[in-house]
N, C-alpha and C. Protein backbone atom coordinates (compact mmCIF):
# COMPACT_ATOMS: atom_id res chain seq x y z
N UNK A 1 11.20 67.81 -52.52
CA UNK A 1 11.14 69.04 -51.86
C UNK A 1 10.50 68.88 -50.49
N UNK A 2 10.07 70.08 -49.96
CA UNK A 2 10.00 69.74 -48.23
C UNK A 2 8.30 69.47 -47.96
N UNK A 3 7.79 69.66 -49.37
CA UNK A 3 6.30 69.97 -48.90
C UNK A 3 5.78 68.58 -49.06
N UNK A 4 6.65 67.84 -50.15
CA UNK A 4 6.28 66.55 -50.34
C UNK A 4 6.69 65.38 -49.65
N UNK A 5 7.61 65.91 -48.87
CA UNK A 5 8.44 64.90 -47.44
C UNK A 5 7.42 65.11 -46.77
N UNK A 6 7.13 66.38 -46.36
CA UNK A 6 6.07 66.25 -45.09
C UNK A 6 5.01 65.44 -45.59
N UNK A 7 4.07 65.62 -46.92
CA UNK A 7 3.10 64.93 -47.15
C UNK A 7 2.93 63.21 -46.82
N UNK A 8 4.60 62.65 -47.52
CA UNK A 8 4.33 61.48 -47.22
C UNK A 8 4.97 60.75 -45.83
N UNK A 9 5.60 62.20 -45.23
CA UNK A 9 5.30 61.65 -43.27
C UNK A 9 4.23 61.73 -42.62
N UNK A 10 3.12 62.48 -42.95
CA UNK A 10 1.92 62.62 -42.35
C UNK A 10 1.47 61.13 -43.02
N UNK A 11 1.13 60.91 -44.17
CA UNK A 11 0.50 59.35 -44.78
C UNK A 11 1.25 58.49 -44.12
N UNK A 12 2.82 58.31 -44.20
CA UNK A 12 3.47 57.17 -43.25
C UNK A 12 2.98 56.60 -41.64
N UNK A 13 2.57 58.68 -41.27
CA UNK A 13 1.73 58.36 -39.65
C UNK A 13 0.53 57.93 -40.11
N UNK A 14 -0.45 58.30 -40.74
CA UNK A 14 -1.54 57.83 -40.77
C UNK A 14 -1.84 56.65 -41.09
N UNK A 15 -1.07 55.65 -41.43
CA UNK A 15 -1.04 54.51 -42.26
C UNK A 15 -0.43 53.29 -40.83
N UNK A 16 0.49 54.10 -39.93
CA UNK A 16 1.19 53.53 -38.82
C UNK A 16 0.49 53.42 -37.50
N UNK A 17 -0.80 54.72 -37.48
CA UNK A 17 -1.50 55.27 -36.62
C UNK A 17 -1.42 54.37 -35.29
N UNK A 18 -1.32 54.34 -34.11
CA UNK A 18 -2.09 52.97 -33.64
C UNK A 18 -3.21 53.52 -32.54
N UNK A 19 -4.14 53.07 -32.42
CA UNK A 19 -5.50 53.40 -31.73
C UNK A 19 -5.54 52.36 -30.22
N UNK A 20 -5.99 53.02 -29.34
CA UNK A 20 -5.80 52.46 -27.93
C UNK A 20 -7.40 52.07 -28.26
N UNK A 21 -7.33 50.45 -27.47
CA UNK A 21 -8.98 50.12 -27.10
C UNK A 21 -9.44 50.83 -26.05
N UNK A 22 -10.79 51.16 -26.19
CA UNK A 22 -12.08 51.99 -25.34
C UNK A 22 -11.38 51.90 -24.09
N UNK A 23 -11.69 52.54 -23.24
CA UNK A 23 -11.88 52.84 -21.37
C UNK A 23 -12.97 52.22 -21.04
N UNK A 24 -13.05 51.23 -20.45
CA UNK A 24 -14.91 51.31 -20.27
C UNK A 24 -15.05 51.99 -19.05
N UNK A 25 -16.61 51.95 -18.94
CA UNK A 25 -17.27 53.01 -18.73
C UNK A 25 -17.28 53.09 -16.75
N UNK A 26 -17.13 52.13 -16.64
CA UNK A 26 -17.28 51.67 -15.32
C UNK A 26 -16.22 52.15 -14.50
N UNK A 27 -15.17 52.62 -15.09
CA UNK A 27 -13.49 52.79 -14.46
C UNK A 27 -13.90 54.63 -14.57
N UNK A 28 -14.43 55.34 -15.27
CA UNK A 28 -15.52 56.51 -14.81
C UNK A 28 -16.00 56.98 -14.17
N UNK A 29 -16.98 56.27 -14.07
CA UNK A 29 -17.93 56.01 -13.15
C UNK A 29 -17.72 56.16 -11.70
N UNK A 30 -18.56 57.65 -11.60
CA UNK A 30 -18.46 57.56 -9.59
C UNK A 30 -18.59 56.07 -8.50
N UNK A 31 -17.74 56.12 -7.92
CA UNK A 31 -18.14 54.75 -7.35
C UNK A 31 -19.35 54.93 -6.24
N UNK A 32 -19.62 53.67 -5.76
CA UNK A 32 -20.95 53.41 -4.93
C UNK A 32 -20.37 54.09 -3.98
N UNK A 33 -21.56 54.29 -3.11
CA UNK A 33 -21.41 54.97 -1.60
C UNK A 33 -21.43 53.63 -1.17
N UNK A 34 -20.54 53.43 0.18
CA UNK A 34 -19.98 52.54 0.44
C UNK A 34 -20.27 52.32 2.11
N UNK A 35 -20.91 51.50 2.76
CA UNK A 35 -21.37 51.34 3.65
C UNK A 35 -20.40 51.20 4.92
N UNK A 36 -21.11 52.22 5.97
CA UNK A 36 -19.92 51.64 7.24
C UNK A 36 -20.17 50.17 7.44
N UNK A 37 -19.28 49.65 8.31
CA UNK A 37 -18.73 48.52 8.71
C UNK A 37 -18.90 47.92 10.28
N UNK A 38 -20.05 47.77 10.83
CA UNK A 38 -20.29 47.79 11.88
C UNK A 38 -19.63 47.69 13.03
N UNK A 39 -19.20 48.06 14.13
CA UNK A 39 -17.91 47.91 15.15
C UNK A 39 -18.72 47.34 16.29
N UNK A 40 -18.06 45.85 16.16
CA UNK A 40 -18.26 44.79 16.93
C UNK A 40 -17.55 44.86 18.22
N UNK A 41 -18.83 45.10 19.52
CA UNK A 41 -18.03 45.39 21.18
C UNK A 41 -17.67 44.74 21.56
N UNK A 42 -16.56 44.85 22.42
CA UNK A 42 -15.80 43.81 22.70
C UNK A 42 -16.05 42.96 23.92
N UNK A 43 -16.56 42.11 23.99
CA UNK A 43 -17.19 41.05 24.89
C UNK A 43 -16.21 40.64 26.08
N UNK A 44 -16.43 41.00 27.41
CA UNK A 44 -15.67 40.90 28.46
C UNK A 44 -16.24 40.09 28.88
N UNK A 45 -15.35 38.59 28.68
CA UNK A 45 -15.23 37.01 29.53
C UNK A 45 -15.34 37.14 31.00
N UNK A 46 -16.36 36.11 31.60
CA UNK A 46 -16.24 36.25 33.01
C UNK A 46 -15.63 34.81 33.52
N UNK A 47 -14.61 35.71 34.20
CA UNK A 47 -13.61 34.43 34.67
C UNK A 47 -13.61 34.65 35.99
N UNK A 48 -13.91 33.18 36.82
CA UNK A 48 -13.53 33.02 37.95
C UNK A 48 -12.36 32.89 38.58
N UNK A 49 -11.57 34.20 39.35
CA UNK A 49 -10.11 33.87 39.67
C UNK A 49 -10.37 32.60 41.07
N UNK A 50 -9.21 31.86 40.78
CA UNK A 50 -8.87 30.51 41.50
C UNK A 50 -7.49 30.57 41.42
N UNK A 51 -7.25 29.77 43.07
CA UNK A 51 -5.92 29.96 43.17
C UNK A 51 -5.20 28.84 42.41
N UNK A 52 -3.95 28.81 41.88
CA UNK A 52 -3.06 28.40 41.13
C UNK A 52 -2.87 27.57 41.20
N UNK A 53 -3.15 25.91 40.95
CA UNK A 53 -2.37 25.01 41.37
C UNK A 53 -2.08 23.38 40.16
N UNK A 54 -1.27 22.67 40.46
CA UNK A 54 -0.84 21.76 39.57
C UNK A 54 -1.70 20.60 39.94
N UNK A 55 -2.36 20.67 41.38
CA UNK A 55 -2.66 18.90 41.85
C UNK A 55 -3.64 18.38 41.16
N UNK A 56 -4.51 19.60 40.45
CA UNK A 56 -5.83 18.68 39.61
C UNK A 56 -4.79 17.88 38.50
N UNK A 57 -4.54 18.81 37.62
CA UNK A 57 -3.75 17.86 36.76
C UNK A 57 -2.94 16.93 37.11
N UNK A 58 -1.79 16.78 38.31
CA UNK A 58 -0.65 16.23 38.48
C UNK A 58 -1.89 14.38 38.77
N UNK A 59 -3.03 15.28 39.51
CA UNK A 59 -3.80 13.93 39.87
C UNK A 59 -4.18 12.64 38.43
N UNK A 60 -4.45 13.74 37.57
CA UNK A 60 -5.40 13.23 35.96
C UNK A 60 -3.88 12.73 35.53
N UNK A 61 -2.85 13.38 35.11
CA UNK A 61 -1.65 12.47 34.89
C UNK A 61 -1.07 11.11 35.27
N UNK A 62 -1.54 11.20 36.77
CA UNK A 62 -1.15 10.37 37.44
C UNK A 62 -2.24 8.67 37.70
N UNK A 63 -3.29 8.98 37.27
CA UNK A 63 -4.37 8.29 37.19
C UNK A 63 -4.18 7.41 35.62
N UNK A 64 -3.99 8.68 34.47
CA UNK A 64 -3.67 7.77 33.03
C UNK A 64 -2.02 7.09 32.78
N UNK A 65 -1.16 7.59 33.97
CA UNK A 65 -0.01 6.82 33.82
C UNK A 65 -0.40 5.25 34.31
N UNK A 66 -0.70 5.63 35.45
CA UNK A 66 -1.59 4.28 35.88
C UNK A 66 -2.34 3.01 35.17
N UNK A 67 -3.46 3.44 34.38
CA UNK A 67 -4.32 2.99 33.42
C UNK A 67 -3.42 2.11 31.88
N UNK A 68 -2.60 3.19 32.19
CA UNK A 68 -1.69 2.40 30.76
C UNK A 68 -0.28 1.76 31.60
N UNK A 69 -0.02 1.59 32.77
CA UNK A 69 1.05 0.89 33.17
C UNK A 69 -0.06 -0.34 33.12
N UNK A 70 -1.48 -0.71 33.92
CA UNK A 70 -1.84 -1.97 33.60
C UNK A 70 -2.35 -2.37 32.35
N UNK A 71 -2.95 -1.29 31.57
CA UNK A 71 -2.96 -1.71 30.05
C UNK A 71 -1.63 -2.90 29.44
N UNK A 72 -0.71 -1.97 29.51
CA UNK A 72 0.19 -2.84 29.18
C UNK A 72 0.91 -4.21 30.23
N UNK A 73 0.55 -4.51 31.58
CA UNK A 73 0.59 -5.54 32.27
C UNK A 73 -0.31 -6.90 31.38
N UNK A 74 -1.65 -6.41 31.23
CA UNK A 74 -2.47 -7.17 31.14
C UNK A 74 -2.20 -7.73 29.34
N UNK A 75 -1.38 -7.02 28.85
CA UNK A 75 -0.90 -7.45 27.12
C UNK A 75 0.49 -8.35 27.15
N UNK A 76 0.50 -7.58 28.10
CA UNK A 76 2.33 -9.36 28.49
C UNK A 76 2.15 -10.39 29.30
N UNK A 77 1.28 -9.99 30.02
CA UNK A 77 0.21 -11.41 30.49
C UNK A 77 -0.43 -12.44 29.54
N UNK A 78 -0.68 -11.78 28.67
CA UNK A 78 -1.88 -12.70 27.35
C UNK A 78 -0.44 -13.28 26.51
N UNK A 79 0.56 -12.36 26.31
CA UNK A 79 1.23 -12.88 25.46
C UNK A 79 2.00 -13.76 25.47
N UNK A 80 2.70 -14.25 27.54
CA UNK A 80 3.44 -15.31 28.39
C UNK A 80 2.61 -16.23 28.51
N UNK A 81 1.30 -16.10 27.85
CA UNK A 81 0.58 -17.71 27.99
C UNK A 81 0.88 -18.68 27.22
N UNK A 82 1.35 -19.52 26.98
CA UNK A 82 1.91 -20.58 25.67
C UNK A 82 1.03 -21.90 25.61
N UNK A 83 -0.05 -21.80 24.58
CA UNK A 83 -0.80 -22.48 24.15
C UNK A 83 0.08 -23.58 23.10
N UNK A 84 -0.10 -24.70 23.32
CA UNK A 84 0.49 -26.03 22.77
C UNK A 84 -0.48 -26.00 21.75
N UNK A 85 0.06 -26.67 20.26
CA UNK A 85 -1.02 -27.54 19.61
C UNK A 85 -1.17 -28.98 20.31
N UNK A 86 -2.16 -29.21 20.10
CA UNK A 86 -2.93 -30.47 20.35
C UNK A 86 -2.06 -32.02 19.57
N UNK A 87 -1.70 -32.61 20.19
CA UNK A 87 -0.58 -34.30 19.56
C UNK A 87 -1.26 -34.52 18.45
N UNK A 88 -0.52 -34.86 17.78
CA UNK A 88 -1.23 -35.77 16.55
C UNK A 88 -1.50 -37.42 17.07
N UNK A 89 -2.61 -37.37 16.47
CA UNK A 89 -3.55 -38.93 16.82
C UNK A 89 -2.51 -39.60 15.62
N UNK A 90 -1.95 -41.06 15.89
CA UNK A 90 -1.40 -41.59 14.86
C UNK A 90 -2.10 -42.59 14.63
N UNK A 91 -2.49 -43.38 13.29
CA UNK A 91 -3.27 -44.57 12.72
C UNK A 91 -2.68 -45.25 12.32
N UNK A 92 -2.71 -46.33 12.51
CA UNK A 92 -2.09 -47.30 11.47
C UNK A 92 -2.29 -47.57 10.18
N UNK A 93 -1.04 -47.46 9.38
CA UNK A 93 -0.89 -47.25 7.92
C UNK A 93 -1.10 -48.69 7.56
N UNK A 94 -2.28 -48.80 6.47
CA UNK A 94 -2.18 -50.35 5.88
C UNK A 94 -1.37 -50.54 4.78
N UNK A 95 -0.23 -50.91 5.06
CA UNK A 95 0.89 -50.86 3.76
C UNK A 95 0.74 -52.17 2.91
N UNK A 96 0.66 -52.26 1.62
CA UNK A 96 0.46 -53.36 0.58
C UNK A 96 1.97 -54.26 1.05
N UNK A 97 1.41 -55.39 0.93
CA UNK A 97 2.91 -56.38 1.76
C UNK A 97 3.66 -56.95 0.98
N UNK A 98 4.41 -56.60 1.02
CA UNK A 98 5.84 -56.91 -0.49
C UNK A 98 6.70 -58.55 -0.42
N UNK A 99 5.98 -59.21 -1.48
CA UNK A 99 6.21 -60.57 -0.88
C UNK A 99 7.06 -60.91 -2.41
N UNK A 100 7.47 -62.14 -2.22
CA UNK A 100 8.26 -62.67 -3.40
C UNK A 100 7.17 -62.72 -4.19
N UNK A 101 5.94 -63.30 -4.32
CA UNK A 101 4.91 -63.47 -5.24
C UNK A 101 4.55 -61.98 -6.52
N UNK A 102 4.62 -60.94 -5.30
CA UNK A 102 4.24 -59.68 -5.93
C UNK A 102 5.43 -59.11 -6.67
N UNK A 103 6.67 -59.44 -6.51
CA UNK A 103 7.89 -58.78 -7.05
C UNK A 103 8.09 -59.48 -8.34
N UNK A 104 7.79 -60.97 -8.49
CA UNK A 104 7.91 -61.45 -9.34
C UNK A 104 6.76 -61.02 -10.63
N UNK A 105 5.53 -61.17 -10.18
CA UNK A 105 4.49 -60.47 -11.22
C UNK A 105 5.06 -59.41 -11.81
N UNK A 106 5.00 -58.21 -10.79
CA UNK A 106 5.50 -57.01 -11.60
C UNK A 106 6.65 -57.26 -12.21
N UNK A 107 7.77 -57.45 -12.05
CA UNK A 107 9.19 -57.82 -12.85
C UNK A 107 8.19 -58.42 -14.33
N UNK A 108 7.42 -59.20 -14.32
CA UNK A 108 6.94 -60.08 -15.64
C UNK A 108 6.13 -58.99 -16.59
N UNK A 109 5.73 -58.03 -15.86
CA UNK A 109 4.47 -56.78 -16.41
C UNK A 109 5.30 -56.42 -16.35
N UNK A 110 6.24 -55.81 -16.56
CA UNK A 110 7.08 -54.63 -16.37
C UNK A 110 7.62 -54.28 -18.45
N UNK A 111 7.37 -53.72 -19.01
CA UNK A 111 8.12 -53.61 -20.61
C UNK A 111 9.20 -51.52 -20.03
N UNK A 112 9.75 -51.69 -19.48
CA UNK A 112 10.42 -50.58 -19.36
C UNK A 112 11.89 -51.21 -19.81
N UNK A 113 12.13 -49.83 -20.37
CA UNK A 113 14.05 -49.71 -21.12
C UNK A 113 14.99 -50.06 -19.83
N UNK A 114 15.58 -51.37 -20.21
CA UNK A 114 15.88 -51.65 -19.14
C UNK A 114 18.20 -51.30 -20.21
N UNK A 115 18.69 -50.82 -19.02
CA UNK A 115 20.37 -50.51 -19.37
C UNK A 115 20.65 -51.71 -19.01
N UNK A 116 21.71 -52.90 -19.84
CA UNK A 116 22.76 -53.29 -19.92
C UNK A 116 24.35 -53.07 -19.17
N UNK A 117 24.13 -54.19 -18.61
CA UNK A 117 26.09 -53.97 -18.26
C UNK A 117 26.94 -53.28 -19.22
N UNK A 118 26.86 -53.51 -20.33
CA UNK A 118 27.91 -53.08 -21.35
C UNK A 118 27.22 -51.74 -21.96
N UNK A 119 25.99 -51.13 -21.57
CA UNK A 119 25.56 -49.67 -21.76
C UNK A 119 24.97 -49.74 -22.89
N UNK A 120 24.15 -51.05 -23.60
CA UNK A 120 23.11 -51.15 -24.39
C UNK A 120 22.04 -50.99 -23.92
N UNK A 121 20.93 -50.37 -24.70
CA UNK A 121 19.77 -49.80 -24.73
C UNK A 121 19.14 -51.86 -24.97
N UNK A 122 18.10 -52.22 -24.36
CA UNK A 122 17.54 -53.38 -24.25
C UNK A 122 15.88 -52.84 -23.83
N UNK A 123 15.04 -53.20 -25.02
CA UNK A 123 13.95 -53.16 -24.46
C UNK A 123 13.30 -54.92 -23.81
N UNK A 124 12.64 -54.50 -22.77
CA UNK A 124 11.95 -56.08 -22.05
C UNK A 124 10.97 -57.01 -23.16
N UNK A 125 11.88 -58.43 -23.40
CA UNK A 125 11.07 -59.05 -24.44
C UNK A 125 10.42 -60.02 -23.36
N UNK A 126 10.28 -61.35 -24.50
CA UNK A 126 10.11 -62.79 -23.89
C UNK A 126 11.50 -63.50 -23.78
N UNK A 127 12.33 -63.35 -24.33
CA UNK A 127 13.61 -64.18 -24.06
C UNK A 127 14.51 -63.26 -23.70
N UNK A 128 14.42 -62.15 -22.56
CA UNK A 128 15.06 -61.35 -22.14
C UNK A 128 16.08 -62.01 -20.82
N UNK A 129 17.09 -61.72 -20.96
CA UNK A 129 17.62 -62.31 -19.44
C UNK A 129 18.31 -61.43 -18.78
N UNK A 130 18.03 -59.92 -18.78
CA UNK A 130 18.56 -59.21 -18.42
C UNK A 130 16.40 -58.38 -17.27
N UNK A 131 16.28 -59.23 -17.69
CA UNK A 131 14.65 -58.54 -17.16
C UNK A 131 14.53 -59.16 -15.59
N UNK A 132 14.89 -60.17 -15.35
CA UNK A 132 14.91 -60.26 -13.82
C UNK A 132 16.24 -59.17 -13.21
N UNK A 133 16.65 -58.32 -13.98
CA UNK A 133 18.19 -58.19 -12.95
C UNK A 133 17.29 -56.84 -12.21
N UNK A 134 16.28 -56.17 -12.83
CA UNK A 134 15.66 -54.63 -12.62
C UNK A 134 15.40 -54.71 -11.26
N UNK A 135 14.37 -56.00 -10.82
CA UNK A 135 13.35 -55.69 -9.45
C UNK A 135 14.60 -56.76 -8.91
């Protein structure tokens, strides 16, 4: 019936309700009195009128074009100088003197794998005759 629809639409709202969080208090609240802003006078520059002209500068231009045309003279000067190294001193090399005496020793000290004509592996004995063919 209608009395009991309404009842349980009022409980449906109350049950659904939704509640806004607080205001705070401050958003209320008269605000501060608020201070003027002091008005800063306006300061009139004293300028000396002079008549118009380019030659101070054209002079100062003309002085640092200057300065850096010999800047850079005096850097291609240093760099057209061509310094040599110094000769090498040569000494005489004392070279060990390679005589029949010494070729023969070593050939006799020598036990290295010596290859064969026919592509046998021969190590250096005492009755080797393939041991003089090395040195």
């Amino acid at each position: 019936s209608q009395a009991e629809r309404e009842k349980i639409e009022i409980e449906n709202m109350r049950e659904h309700q939704i509640h806004a969080n607080p205001v705070t208090q401050e958003i209320l609240a008269a605000p501060e009195t608020l201070k003027a802003e002091k008005l800063h006078k306006a300061t009139v520059s004293h300028v000396r009128l002079a008549p118009f002209s380019f030659e101070g500068r054209d002079k100062m231009v003309a002085k640092k074009k200057e300065e850096l045309r010999i800047k850079i003279q005096e850097e291609e000067r240093k760099t057209r100088v061509f310094h040599a190294n110094p000769a090498p001193t040569f000494r005489p090399v004392a070279v060990r003197s390679v005589s029949r005496e010494n070729i023969k020793i070593e050939s006799k000290t020598k036990s290295a794998v010596n290859l064969r004509t026919d592509g046998k592996i021969n190590y250096g004995g005492k009755n080797d005759k393939y041991l003089g063919m090395i040195c």
